[in-house]
C-alpha atoms as a PDB file:
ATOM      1  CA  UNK A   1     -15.533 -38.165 -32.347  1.00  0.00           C
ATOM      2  CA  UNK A   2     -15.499 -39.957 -28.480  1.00  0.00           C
ATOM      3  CA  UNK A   3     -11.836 -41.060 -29.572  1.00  0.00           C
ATOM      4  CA  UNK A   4     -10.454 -37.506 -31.176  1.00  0.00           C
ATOM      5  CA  UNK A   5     -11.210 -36.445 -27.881  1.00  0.00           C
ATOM      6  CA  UNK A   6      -9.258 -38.791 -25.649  1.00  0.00           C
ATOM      7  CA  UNK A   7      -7.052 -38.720 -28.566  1.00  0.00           C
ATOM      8  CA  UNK A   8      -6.614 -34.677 -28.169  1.00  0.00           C
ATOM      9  CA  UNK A   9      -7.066 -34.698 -24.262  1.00  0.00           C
ATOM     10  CA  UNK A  10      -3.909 -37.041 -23.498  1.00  0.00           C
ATOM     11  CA  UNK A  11      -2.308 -36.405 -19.979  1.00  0.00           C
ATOM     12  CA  UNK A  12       0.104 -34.296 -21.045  1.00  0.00           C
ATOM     13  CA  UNK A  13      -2.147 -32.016 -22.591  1.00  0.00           C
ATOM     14  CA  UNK A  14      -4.299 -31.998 -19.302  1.00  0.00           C
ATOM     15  CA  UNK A  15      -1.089 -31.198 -17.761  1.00  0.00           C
ATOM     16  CA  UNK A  16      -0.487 -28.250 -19.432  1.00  0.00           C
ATOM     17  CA  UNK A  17      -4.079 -26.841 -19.445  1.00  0.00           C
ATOM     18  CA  UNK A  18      -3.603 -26.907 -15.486  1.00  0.00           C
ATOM     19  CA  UNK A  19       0.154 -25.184 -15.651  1.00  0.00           C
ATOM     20  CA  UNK A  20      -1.556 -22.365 -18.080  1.00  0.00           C
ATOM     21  CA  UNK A  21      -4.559 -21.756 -15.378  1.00  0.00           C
ATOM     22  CA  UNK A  22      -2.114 -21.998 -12.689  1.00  0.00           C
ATOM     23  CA  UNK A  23      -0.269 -19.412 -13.959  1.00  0.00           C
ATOM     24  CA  UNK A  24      -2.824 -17.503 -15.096  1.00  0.00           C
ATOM     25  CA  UNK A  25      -4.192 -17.174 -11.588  1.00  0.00           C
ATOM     26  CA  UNK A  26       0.110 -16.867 -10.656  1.00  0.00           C
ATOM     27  CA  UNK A  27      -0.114 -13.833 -13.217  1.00  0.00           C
ATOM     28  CA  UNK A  28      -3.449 -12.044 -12.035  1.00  0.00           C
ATOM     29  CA  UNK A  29      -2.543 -12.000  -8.258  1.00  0.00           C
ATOM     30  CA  UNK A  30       0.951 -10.782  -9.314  1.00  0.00           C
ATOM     31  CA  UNK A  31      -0.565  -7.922 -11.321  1.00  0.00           C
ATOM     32  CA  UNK A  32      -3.041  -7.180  -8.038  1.00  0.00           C
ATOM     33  CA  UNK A  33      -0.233  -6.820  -5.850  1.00  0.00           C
ATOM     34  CA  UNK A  34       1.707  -4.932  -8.038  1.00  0.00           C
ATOM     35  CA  UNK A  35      -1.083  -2.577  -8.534  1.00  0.00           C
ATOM     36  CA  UNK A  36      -1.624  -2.464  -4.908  1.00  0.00           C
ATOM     37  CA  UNK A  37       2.126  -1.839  -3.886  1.00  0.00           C
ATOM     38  CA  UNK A  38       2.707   0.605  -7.178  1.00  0.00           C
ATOM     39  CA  UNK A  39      -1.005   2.673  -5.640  1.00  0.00           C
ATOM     40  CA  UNK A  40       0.971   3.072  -2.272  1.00  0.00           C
ATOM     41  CA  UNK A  41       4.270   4.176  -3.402  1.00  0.00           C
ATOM     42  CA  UNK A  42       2.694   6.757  -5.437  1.00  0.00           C
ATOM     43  CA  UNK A  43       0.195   8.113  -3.306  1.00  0.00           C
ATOM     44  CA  UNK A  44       3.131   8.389  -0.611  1.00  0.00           C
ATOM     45  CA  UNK A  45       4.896  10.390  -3.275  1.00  0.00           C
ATOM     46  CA  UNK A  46       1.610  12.804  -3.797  1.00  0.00           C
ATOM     47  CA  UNK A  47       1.856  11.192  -7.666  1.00  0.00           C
ATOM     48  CA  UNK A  48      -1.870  10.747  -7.725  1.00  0.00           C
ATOM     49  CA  UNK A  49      -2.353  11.617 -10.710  1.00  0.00           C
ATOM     50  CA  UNK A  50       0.456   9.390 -12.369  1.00  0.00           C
ATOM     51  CA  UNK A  51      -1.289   6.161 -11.139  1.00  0.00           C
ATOM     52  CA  UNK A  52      -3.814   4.943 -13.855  1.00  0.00           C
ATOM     53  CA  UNK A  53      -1.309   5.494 -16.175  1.00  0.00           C
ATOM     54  CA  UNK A  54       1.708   3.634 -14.676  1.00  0.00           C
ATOM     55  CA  UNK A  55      -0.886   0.941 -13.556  1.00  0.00           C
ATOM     56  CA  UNK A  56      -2.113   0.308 -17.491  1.00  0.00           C
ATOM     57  CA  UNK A  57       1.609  -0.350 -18.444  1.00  0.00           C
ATOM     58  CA  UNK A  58       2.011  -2.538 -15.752  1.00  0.00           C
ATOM     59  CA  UNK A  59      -0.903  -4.115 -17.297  1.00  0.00           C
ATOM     60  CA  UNK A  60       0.355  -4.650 -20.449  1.00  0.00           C
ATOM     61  CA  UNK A  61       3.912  -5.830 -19.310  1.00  0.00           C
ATOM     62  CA  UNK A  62       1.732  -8.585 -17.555  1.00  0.00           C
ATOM     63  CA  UNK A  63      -0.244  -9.353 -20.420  1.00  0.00           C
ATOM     64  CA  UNK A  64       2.981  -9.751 -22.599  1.00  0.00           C
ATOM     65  CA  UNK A  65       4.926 -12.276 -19.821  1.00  0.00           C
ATOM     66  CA  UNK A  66       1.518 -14.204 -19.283  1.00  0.00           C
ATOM     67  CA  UNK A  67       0.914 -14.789 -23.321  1.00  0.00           C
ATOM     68  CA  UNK A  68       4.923 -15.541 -23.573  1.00  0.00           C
ATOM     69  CA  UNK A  69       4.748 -18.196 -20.358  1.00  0.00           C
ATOM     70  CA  UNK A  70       1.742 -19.643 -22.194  1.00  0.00           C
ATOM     71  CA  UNK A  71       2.939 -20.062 -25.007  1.00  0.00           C
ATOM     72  CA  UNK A  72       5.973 -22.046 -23.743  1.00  0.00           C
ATOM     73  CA  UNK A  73       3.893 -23.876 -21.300  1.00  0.00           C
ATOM     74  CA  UNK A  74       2.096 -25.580 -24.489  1.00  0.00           C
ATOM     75  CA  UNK A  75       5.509 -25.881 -26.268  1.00  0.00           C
ATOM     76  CA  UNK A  76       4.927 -23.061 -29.359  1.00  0.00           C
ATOM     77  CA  UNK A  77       8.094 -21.782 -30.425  1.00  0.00           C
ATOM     78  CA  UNK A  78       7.479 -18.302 -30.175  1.00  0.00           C
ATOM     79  CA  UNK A  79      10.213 -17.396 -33.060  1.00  0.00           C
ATOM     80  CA  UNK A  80       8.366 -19.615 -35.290  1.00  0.00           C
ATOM     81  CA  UNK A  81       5.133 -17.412 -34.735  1.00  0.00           C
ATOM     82  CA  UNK A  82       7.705 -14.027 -35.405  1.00  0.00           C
ATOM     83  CA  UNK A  83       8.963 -15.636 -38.647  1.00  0.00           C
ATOM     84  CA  UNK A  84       5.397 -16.658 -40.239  1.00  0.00           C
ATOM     85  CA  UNK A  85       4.264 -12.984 -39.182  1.00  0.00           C
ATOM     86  CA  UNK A  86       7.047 -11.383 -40.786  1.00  0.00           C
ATOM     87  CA  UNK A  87       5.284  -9.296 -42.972  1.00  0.00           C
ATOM     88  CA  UNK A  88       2.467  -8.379 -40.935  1.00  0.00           C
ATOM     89  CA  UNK A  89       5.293  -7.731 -37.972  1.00  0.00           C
ATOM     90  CA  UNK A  90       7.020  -5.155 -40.629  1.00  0.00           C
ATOM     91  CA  UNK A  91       3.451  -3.363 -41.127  1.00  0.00           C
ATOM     92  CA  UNK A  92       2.870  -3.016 -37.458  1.00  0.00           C
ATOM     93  CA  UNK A  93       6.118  -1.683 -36.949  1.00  0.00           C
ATOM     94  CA  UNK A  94       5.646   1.362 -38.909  1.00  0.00           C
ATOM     95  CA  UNK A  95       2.370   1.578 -37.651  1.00  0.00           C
ATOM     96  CA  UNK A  96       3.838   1.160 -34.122  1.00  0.00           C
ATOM     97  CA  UNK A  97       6.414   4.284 -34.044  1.00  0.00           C
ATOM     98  CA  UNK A  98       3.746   6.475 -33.716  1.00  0.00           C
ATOM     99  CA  UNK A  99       2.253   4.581 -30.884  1.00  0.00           C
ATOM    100  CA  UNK A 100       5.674   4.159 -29.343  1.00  0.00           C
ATOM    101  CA  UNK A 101       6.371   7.778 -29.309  1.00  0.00           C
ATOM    102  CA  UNK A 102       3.370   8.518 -27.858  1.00  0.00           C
ATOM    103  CA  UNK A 103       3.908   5.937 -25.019  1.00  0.00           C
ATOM    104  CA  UNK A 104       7.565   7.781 -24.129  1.00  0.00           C
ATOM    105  CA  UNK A 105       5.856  11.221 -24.528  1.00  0.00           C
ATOM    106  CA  UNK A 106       3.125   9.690 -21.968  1.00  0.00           C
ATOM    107  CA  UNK A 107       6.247   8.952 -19.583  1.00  0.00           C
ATOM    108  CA  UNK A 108       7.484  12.368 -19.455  1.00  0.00           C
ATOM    109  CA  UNK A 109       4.186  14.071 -19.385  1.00  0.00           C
ATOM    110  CA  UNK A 110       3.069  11.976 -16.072  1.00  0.00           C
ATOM    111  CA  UNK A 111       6.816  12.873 -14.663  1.00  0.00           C
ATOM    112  CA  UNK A 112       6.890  16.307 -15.689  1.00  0.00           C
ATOM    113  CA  UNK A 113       3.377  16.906 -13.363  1.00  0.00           C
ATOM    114  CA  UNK A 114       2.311  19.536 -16.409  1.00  0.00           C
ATOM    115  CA  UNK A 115      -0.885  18.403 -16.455  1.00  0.00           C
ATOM    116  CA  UNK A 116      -3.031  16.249 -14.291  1.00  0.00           C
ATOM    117  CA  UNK A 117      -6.722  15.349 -13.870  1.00  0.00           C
ATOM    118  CA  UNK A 118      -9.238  18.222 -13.911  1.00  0.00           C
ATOM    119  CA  UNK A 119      -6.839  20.934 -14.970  1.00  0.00           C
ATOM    120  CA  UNK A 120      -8.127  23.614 -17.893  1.00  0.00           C
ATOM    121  CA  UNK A 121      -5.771  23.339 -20.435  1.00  0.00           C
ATOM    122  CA  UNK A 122      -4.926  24.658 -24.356  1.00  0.00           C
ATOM    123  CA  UNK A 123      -3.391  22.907 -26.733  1.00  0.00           C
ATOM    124  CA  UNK A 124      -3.166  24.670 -30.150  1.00  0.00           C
ATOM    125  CA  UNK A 125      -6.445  26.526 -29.707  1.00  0.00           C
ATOM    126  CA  UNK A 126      -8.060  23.588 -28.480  1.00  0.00           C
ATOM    127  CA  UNK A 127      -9.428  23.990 -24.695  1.00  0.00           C
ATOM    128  CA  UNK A 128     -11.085  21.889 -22.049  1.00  0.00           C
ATOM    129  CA  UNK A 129     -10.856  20.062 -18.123  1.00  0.00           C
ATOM    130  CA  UNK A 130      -8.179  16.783 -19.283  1.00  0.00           C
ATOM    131  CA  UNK A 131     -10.612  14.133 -18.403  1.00  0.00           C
ATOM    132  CA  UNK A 132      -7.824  11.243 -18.533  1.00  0.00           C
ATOM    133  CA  UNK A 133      -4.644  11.003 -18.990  1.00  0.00           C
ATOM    134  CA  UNK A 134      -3.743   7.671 -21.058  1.00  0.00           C
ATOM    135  CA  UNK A 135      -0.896   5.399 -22.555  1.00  0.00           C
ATOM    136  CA  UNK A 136      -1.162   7.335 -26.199  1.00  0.00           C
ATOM    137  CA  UNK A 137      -3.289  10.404 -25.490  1.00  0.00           C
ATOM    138  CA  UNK A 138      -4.843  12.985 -23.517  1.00  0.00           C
ATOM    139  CA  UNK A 139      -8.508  12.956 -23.201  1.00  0.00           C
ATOM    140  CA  UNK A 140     -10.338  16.330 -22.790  1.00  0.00           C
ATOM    141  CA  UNK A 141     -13.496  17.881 -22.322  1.00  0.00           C
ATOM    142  CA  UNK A 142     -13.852  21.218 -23.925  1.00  0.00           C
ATOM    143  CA  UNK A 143     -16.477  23.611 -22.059  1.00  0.00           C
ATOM    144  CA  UNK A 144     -19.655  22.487 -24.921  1.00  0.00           C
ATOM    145  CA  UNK A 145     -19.121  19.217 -23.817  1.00  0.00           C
ATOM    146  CA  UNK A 146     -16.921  17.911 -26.658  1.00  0.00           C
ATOM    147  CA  UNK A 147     -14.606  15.253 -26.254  1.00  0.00           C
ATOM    148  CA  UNK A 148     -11.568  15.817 -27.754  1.00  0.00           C
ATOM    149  CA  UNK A 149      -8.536  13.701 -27.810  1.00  0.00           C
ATOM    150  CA  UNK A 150      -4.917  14.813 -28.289  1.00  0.00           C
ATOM    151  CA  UNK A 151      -2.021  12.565 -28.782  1.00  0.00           C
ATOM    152  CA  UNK A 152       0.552  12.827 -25.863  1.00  0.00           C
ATOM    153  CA  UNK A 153       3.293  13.687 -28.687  1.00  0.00           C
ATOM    154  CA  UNK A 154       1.434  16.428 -29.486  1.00  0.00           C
ATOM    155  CA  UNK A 155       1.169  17.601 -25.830  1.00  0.00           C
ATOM    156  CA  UNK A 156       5.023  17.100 -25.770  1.00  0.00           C
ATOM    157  CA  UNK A 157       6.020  18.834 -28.599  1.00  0.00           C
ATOM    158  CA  UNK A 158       4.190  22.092 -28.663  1.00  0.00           C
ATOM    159  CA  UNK A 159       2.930  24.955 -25.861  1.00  0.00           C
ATOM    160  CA  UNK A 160       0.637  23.750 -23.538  1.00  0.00           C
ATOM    161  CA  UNK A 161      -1.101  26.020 -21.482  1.00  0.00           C
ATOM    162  CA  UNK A 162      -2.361  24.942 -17.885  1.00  0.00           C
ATOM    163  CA  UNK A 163      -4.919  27.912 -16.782  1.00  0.00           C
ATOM    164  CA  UNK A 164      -5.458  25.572 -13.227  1.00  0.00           C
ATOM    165  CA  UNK A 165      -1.645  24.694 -13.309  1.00  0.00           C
ATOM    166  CA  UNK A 166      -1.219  27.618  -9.998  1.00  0.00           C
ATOM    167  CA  UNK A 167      -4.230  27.446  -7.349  1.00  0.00           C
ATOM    168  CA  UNK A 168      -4.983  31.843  -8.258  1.00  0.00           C
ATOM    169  CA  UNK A 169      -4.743  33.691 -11.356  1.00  0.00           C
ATOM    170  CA  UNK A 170      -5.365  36.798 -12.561  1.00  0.00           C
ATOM    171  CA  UNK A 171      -8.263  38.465 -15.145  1.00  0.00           C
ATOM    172  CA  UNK A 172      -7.318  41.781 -16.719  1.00  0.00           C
ATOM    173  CA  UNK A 173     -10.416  44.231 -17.665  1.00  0.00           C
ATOM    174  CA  UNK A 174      -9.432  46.727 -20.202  1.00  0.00           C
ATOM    175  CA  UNK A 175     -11.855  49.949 -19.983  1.00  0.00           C
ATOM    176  CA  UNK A 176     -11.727  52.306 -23.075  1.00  0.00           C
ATOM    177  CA  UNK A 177     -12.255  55.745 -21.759  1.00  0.00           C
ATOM    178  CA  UNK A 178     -13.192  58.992 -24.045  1.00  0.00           C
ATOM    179  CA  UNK A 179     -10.335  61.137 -24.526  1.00  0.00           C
ATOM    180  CA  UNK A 180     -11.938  64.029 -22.865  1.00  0.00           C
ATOM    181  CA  UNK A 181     -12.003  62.008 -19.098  1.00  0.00           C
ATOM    182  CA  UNK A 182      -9.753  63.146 -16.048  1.00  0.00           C
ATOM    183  CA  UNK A 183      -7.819  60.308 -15.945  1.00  0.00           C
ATOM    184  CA  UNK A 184      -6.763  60.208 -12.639  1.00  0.00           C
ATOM    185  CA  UNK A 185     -10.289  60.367 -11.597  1.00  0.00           C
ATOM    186  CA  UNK A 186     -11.284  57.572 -13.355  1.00  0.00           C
ATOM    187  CA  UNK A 187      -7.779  55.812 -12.059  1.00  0.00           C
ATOM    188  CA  UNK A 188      -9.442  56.795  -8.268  1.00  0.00           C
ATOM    189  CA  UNK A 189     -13.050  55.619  -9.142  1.00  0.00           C
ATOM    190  CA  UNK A 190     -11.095  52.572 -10.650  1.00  0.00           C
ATOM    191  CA  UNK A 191      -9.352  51.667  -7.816  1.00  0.00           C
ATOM    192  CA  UNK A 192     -12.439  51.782  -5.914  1.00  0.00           C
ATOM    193  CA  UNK A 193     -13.941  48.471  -8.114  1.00  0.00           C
ATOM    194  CA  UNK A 194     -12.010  44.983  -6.855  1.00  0.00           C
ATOM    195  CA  UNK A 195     -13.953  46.179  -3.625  1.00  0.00           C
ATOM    196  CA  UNK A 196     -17.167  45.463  -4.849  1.00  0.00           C
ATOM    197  CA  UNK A 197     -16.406  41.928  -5.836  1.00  0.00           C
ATOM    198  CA  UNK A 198     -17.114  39.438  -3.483  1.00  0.00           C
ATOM    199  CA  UNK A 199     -14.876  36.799  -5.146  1.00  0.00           C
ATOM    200  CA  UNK A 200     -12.211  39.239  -5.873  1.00  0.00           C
ATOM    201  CA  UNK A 201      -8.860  38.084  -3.337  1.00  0.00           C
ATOM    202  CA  UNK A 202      -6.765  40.541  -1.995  1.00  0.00           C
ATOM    203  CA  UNK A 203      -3.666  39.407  -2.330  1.00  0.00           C
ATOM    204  CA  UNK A 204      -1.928  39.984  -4.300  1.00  0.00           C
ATOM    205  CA  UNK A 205      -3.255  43.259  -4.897  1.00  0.00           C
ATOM    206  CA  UNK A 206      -5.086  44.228  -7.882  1.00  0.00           C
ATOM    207  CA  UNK A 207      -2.925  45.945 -10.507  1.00  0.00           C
ATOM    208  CA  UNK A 208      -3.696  49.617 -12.352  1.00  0.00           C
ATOM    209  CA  UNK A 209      -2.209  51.166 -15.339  1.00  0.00           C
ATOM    210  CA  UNK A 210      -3.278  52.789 -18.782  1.00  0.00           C
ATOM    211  CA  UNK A 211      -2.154  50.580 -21.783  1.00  0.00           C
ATOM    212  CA  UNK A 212      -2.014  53.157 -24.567  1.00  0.00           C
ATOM    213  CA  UNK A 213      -4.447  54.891 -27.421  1.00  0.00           C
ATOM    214  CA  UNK A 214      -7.017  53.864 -28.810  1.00  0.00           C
ATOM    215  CA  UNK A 215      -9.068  55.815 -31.619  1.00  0.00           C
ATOM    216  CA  UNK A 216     -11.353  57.187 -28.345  1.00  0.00           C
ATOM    217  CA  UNK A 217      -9.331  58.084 -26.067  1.00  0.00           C
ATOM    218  CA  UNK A 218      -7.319  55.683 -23.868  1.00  0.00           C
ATOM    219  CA  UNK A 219      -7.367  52.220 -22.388  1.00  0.00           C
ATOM    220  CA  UNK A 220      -7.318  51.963 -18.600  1.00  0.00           C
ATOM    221  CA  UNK A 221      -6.680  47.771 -17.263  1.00  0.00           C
ATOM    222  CA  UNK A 222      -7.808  47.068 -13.999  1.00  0.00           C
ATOM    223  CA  UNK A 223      -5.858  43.361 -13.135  1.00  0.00           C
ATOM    224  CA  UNK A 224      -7.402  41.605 -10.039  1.00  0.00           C
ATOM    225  CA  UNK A 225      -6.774  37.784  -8.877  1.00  0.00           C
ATOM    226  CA  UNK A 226      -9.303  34.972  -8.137  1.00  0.00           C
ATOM    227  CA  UNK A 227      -9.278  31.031  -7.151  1.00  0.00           C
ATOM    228  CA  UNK A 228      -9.539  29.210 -10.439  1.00  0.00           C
ATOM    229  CA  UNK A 229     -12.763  28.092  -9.927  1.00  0.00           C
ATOM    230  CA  UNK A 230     -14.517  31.974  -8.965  1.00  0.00           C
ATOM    231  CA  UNK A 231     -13.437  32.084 -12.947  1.00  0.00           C
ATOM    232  CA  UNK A 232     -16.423  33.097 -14.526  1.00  0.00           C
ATOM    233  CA  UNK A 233     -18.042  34.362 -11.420  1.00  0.00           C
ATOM    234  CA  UNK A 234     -15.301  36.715 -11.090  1.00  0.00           C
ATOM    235  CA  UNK A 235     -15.900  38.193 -14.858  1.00  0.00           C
ATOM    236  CA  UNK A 236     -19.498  39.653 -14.184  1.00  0.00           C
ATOM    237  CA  UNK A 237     -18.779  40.227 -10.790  1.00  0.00           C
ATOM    238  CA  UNK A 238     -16.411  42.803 -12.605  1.00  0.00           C
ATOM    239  CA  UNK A 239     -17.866  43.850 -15.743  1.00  0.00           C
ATOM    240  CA  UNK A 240     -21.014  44.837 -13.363  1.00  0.00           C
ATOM    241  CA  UNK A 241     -18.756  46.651 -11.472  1.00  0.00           C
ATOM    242  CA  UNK A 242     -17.253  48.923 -13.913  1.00  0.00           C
ATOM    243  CA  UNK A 243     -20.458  49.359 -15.606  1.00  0.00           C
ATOM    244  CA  UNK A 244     -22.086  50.521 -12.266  1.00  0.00           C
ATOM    245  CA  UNK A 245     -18.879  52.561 -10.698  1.00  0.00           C
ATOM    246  CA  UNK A 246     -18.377  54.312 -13.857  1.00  0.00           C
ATOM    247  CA  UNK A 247     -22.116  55.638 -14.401  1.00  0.00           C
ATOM    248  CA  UNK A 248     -22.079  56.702 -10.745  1.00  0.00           C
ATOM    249  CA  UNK A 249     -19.267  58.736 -11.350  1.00  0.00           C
ATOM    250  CA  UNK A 250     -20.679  60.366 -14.534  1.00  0.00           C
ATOM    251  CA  UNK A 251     -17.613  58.850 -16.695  1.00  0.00           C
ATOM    252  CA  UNK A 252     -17.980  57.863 -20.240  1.00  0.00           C
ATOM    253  CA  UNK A 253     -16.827  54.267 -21.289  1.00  0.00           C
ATOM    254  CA  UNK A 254     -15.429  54.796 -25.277  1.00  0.00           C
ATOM    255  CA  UNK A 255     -17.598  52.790 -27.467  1.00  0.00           C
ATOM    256  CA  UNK A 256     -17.972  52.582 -31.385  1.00  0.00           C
ATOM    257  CA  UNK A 257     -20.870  55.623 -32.953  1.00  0.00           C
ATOM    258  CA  UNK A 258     -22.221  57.042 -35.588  1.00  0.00           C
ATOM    259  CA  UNK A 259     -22.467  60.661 -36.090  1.00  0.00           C
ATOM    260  CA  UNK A 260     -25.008  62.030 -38.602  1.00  0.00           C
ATOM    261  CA  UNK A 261     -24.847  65.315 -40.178  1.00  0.00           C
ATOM    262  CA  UNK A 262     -27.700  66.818 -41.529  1.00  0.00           C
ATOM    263  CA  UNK A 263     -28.424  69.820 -43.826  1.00  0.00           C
ATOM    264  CA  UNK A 264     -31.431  72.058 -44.260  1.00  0.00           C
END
């Protein structure tokens, strides 16, 4: 056993061992500095966002040279290793296209600046904040908490809607009113409601208009904008609103009823 040892352990060998560790340790501070000079550049160029994703491929092109320089430092021949894993190497590849196209759809998702980290987005009725944004997919969390993930060819190839994409937005309340109302006193008492919402920001101004029929009467929208994240708090700052300014003012809201008739 003593002498398969020595036998195994020759100077050569030893040789070699210390060439792979000191490239090893040649390859690791190489992918540090990288990382380090790759962070600066990006952050200079407000690419924030792009940087875990840029510095995982630089990871893998590392891990690729280091496993090739290994390789070579212990004398395999590499295209001997291709040839014996020829079939397996013609499985992979079909399994690989998919991967492959989702790696160059990564690419132009991180430098088209769609999307980025903490945004509220929709991708074929699926919604939620993108958590991360990685070599094959997009990671998100949808508002119960669900993780879903969506493959960045997918992102790509189809509409994706950003609801965070612009820093405001704007909610539209649509107000069925009986047919019976003066309209352009409820379009007064209407005007009257962004007021009363705290969150509510006044510019650009809030937007007015009747939007057709319904089997009531009409529809009256009342469009104000908001910061993003006054979302929600912006919805029942409004709907109370309405509710309130309308009642005040003694005018009906349209809603669904039942009329009984009854005989004698």
């Amino acid at each position: 056993m003593i002498v398969a040892i020595k036998e195994f352990f020759t100077a050569e060998m030893i040789n070699d061992c210390i060439s792979a560790v000191i490239g090893l340790v040649a390859f690791i501070l190489l992918y540090l500095l990288i990382k380090k000079i790759t962070k600066k550049i990006l952050t200079k160029k407000e690419k924030v966002q792009a940087i875990p994703t840029v510095v995982r491929i630089i990871r893998y092109i590392i891990y690729v040279l280091l496993i090739i320089y290994i390789l070579g430092v212990f004398n395999i021949d590499i295209s001997a290793l291709l040839g014996a894993a020829g079939i397996v190497g013609v499985a992979v590849s079909f399994a690989s296209q998919t991967s492959l196209s989702n790696i160059i759809s990564g690419f132009f998702i991180v430098s088209e600046h769609a999307l980025k980290i903490g945004d509220f987005i929709t991708v074929e009725g699926i919604s939620g904040t993108v958590d991360s944004i990685d070599l094959l997919s997009v990671k998100i969390k949808t508002p119960d908490a669900q993780m879903v993930r969506i493959p960045n060819e997918k992102i790509l190839n189809t509409n994706l809607q950003n609801t965070s994409f612009y820093p405001t937005r704007r909610i539209n309340v649509t107000i069925p009113l009986n047919r019976k109302t003066d309209l352009d006193y409820a379009l007064a008492i209407a005007k009257e409601i962004p007021g009363k919402c705290p969150n509510v920001i006044p510019d650009p101004e809030p937007i007015f208009y009747y939007d057709g029929f319904n089997e009531y009467g009409i529809n009256l929208v009342i469009g104000v904008w908001l910061n993003n994240s006054d979302l929600f708090i912006v919805r029942n700052q409004l709907h109370i609103a309405v509710k309130k300014s309308f009642e005040e003012a003694n005018i009906e809201i349209a809603y669904p009823r039942l009329e009984l008739l009854t005989r004698d």
